[in-house]
N, C-alpha and C. Protein backbone atom coordinates (compact mmCIF):
# COMPACT_ATOMS: atom_id res chain seq x y z
N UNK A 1 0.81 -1.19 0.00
CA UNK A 1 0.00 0.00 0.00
C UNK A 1 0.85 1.25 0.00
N UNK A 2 1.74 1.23 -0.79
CA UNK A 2 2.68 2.74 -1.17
C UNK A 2 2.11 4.08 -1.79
N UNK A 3 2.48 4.77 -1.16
CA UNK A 3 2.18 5.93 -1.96
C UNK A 3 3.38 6.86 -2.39
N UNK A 4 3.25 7.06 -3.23
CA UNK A 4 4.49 7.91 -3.60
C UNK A 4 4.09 9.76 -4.40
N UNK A 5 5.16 10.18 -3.54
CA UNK A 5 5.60 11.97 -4.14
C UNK A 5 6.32 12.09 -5.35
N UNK A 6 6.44 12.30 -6.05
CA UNK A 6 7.14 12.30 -7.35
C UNK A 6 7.21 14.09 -7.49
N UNK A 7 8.51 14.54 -6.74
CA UNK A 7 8.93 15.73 -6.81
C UNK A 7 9.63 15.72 -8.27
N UNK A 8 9.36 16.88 -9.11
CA UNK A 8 10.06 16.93 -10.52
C UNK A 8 9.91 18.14 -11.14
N UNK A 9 10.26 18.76 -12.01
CA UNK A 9 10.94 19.86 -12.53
C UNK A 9 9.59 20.02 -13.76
N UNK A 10 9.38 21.47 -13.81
CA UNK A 10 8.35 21.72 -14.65
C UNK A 10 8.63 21.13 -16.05
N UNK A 11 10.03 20.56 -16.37
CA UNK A 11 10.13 20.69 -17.90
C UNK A 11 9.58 19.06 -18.75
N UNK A 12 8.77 18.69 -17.23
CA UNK A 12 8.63 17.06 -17.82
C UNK A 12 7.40 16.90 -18.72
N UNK A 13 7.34 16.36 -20.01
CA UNK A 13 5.59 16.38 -20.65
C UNK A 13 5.39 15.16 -19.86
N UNK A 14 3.73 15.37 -20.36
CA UNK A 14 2.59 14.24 -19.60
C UNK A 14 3.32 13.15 -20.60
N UNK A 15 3.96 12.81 -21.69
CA UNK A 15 4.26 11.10 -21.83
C UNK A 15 5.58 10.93 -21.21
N UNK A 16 6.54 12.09 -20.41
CA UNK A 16 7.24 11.28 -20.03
C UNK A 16 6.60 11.16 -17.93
N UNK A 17 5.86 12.21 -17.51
CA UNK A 17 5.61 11.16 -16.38
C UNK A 17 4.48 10.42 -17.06
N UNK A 18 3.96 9.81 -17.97
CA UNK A 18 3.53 8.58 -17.90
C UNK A 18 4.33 7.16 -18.21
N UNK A 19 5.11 7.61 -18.82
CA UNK A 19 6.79 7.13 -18.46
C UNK A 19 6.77 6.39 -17.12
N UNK A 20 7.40 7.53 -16.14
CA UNK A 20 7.89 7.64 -15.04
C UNK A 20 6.91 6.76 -14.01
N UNK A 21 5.38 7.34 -14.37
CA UNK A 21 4.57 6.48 -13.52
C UNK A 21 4.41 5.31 -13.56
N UNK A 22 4.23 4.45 -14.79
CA UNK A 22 4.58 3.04 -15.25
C UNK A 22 5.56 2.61 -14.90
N UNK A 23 6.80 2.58 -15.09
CA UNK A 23 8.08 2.31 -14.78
C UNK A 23 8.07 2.56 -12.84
N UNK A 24 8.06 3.25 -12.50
CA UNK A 24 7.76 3.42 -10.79
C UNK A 24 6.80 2.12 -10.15
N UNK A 25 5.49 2.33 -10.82
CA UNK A 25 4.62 0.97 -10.47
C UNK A 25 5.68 -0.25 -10.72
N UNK A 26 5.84 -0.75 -11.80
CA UNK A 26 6.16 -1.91 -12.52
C UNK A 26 7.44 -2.11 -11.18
N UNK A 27 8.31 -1.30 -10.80
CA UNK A 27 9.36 -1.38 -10.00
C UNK A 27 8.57 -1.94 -8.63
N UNK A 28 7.72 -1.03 -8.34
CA UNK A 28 7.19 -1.18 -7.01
C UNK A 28 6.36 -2.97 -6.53
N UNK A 29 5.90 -3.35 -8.04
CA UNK A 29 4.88 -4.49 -8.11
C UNK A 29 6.25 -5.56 -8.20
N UNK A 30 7.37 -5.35 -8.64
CA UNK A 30 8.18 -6.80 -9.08
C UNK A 30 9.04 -6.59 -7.33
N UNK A 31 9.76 -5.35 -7.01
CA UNK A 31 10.75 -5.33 -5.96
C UNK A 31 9.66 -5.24 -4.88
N UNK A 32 8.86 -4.94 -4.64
CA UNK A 32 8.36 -4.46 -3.17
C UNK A 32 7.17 -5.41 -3.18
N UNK A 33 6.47 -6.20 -4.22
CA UNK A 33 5.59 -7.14 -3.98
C UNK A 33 4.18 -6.22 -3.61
N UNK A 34 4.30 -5.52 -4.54
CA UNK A 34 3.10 -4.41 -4.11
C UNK A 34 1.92 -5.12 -5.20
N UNK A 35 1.07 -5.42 -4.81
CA UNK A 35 -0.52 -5.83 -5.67
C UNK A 35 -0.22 -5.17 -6.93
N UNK A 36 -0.76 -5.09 -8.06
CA UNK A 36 -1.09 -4.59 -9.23
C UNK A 36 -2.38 -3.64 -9.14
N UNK A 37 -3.31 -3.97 -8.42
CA UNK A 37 -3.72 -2.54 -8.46
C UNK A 37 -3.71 -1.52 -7.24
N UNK A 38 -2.67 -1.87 -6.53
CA UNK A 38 -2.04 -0.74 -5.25
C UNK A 38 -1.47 0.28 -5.89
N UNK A 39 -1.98 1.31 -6.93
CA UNK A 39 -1.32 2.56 -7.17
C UNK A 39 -1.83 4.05 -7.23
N UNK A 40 -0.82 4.42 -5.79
CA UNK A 40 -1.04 5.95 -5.66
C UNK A 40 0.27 6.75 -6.02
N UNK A 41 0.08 7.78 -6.26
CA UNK A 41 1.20 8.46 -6.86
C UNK A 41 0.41 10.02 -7.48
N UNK A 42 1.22 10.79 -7.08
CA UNK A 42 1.43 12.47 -6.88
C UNK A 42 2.68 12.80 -7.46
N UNK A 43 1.91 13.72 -8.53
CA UNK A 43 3.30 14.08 -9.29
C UNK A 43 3.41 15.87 -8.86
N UNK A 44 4.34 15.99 -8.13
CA UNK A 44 4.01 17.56 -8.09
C UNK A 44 5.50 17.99 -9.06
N UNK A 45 4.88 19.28 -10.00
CA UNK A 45 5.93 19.21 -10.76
C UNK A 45 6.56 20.92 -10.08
N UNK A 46 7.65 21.51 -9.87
CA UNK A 46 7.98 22.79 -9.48
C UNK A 46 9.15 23.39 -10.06
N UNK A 47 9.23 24.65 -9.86
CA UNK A 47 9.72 25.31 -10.92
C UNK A 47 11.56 24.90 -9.79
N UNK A 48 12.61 25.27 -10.93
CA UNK A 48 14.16 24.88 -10.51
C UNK A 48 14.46 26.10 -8.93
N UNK A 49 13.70 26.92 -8.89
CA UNK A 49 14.02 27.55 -7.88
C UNK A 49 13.33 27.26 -6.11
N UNK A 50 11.98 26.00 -6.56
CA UNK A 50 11.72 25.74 -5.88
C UNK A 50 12.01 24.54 -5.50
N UNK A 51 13.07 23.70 -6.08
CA UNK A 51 13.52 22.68 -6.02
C UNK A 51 15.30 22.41 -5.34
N UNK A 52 15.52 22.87 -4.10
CA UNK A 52 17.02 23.36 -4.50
C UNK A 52 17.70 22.12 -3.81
N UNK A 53 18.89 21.80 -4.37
CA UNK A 53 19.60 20.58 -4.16
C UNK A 53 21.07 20.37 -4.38
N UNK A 54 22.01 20.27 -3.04
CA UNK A 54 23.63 20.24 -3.91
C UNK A 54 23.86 19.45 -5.26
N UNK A 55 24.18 20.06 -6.19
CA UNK A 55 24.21 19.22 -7.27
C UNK A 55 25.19 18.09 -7.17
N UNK A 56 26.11 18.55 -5.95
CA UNK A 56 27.05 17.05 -5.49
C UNK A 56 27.51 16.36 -4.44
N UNK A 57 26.24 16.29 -3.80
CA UNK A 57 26.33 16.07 -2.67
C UNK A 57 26.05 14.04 -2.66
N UNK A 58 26.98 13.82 -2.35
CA UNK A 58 26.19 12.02 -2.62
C UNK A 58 26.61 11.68 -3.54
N UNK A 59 26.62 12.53 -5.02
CA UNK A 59 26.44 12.74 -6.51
C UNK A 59 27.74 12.68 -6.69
N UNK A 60 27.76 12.22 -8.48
CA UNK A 60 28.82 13.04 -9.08
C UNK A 60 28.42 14.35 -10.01
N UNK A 61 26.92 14.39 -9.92
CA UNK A 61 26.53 15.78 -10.59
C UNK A 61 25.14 15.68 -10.84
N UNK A 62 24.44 15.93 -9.91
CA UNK A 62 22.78 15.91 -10.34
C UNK A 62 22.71 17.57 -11.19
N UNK A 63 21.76 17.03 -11.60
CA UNK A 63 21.09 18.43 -12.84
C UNK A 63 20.16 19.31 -12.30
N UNK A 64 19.70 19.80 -12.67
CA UNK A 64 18.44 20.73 -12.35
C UNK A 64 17.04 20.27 -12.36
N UNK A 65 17.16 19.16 -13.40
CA UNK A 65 16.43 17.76 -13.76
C UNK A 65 15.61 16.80 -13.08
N UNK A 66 17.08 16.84 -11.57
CA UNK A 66 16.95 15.45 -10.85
C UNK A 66 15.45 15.77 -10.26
N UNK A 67 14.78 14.45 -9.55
CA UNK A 67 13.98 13.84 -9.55
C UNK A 67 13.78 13.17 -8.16
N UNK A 68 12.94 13.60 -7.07
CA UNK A 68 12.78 12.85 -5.95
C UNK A 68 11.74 12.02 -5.95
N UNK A 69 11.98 10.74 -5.36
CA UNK A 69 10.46 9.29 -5.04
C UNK A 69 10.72 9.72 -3.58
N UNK A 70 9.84 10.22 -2.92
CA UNK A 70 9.34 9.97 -1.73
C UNK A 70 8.14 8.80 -1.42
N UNK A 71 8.60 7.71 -1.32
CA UNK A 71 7.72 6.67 -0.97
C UNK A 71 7.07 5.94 0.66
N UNK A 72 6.02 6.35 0.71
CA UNK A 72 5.78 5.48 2.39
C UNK A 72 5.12 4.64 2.00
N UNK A 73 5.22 3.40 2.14
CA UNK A 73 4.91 1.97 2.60
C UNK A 73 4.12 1.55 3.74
N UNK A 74 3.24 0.33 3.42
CA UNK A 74 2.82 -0.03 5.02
C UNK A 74 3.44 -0.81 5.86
N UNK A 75 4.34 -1.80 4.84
CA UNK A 75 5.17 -2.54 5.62
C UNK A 75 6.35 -2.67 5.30
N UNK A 76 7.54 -2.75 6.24
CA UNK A 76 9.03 -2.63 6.36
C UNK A 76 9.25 -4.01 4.74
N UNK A 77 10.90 -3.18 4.15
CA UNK A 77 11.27 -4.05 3.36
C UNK A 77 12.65 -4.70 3.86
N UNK A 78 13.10 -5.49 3.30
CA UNK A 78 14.46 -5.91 3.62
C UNK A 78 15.46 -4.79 3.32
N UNK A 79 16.58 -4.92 3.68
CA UNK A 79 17.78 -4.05 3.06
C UNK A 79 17.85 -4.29 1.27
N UNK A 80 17.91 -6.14 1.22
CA UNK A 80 17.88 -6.48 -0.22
C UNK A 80 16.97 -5.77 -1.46
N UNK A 81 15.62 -6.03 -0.68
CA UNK A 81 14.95 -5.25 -1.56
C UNK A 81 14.38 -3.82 -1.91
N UNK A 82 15.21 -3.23 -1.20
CA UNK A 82 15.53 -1.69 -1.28
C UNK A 82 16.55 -1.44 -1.98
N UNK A 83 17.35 -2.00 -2.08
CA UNK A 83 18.65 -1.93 -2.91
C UNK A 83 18.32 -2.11 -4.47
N UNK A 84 17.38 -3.44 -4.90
CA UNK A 84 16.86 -3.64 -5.52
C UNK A 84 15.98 -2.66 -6.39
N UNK A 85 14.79 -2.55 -5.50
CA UNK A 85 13.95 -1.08 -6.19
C UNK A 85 14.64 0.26 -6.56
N UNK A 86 15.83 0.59 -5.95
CA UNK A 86 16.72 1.62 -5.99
C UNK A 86 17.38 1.32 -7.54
N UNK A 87 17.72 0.23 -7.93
CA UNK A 87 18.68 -0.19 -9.03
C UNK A 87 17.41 0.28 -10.05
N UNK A 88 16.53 -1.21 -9.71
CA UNK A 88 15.74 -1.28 -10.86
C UNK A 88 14.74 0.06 -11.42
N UNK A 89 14.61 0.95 -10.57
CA UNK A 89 14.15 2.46 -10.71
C UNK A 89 14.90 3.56 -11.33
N UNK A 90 16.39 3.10 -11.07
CA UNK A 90 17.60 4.37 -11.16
C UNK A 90 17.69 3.30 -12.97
N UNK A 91 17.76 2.34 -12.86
CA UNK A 91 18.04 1.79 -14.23
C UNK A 91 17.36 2.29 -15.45
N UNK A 92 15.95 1.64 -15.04
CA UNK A 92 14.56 1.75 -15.80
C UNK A 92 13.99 3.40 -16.37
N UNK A 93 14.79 3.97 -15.58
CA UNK A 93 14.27 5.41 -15.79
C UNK A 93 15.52 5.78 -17.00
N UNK A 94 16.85 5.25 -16.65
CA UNK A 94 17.72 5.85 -17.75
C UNK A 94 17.18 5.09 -19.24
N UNK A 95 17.12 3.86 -19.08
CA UNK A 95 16.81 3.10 -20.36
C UNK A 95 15.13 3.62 -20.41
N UNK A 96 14.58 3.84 -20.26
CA UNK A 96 12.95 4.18 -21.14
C UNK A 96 12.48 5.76 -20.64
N UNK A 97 13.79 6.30 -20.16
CA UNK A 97 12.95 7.81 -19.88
C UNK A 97 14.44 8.78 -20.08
N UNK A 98 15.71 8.18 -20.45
CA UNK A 98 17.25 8.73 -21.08
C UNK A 98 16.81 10.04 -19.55
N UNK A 99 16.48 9.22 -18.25
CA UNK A 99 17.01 10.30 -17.07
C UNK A 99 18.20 9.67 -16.58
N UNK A 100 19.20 10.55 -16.08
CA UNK A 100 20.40 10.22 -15.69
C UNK A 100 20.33 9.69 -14.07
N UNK A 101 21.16 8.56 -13.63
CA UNK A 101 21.08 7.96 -12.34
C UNK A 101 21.54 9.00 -11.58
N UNK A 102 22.16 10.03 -11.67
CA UNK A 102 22.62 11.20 -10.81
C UNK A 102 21.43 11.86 -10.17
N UNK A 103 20.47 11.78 -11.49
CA UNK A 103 19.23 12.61 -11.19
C UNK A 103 17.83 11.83 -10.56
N UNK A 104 17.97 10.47 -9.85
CA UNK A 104 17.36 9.99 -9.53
C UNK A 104 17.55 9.83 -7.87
N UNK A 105 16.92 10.27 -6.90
CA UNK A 105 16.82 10.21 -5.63
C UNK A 105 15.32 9.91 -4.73
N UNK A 106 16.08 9.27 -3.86
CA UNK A 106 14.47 8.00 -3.52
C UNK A 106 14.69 8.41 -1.96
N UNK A 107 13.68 8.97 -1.13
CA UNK A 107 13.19 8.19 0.49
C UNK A 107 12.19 7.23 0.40
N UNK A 108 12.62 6.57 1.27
CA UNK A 108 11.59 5.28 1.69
C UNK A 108 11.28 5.43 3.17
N UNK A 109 9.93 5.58 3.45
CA UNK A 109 9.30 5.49 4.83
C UNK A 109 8.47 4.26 5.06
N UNK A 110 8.36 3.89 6.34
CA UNK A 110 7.54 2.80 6.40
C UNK A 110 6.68 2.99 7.42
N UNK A 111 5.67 2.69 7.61
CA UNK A 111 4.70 2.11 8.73
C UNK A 111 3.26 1.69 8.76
N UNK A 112 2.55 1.44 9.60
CA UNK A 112 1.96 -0.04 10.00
C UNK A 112 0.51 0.32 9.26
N UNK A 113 -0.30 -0.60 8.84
CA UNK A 113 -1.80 -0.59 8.82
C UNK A 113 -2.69 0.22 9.00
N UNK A 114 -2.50 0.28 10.88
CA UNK A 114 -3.19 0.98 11.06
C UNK A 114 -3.25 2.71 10.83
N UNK A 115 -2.05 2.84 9.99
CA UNK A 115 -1.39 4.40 10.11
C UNK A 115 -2.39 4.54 8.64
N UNK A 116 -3.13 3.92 7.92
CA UNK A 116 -4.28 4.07 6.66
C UNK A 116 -5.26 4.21 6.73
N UNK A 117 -6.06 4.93 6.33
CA UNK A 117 -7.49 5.03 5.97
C UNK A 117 -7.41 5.02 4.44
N UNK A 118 -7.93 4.53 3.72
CA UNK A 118 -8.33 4.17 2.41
C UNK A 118 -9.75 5.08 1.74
N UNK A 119 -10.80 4.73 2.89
CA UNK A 119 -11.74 5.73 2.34
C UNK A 119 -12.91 5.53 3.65
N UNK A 120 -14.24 5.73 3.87
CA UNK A 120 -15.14 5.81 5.18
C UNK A 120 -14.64 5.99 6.06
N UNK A 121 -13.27 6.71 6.32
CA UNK A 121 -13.02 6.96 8.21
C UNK A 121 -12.76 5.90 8.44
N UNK A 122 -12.32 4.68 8.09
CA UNK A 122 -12.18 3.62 8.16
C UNK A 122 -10.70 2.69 8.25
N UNK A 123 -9.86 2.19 9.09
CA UNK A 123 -8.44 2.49 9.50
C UNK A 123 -8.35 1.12 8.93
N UNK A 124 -7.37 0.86 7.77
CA UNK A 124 -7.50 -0.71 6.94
C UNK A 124 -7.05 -1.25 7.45
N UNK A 125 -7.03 -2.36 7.09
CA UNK A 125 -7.32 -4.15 7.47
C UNK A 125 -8.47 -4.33 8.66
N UNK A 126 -9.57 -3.57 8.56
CA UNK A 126 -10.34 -3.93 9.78
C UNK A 126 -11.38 -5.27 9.55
């Protein structure tokens, strides 16, 4: 039950985050074992001045470009398969969206069930 922020730079068209959103799911459903139809996702797109970031910090040179996944989860993953979704995301995006792995940066949050409501005021898995 992930939801994800997809912080990104005004200069993206709607086919490449539909790109981005496909490729994000498809990552999330093979590495994180997320259902096929578990998908939420928020694309907020903002202008380079509201986006500010050492371009080398971590990096050997993020762009103006780069690209944050803020993802919370309901339940904890392994180390393995964080490593995993990290590859297969930082990969998938250079081969079907030519974004650079510099410009790809991910948080992962986690917690429990009961931290959801889905929809009626209603706290899931009840």
């Amino acid at each position: 039950m992930p939801i994800t922020r997809v912080i990104c730079g005004e200069h993206l068209t709607d086919a490449e985050r539909e790109i981005i959103s496909e490729l994000l799911h498809d990552c999330l459903v093979t590495e994180f074992a997320v259902p096929p139809d578990d998908k939420f996702q928020i694309f907020e797109q903002l202008s380079d001045h509201r986006r500010i970031a050492n371009p080398h910090y971590l990096s050997k040179g993020r762009s103006a470009g780069f690209i944050l996944f803020q993802v919370t989860a309901g339940k904890p993953r392994s180390s393995e398969q964080k490593q995993r979704f990290y590859r297969a995301l930082s990969d998938g995006l250079k081969a079907k969206a030519g974004i650079s792995p510099e410009d790809v940066m991910v948080t992962l949050q986690f917690n429990q069930a009961e931290d959801w409501s889905f929809s009626k005021g209603e706290k899931f898995g009840l």
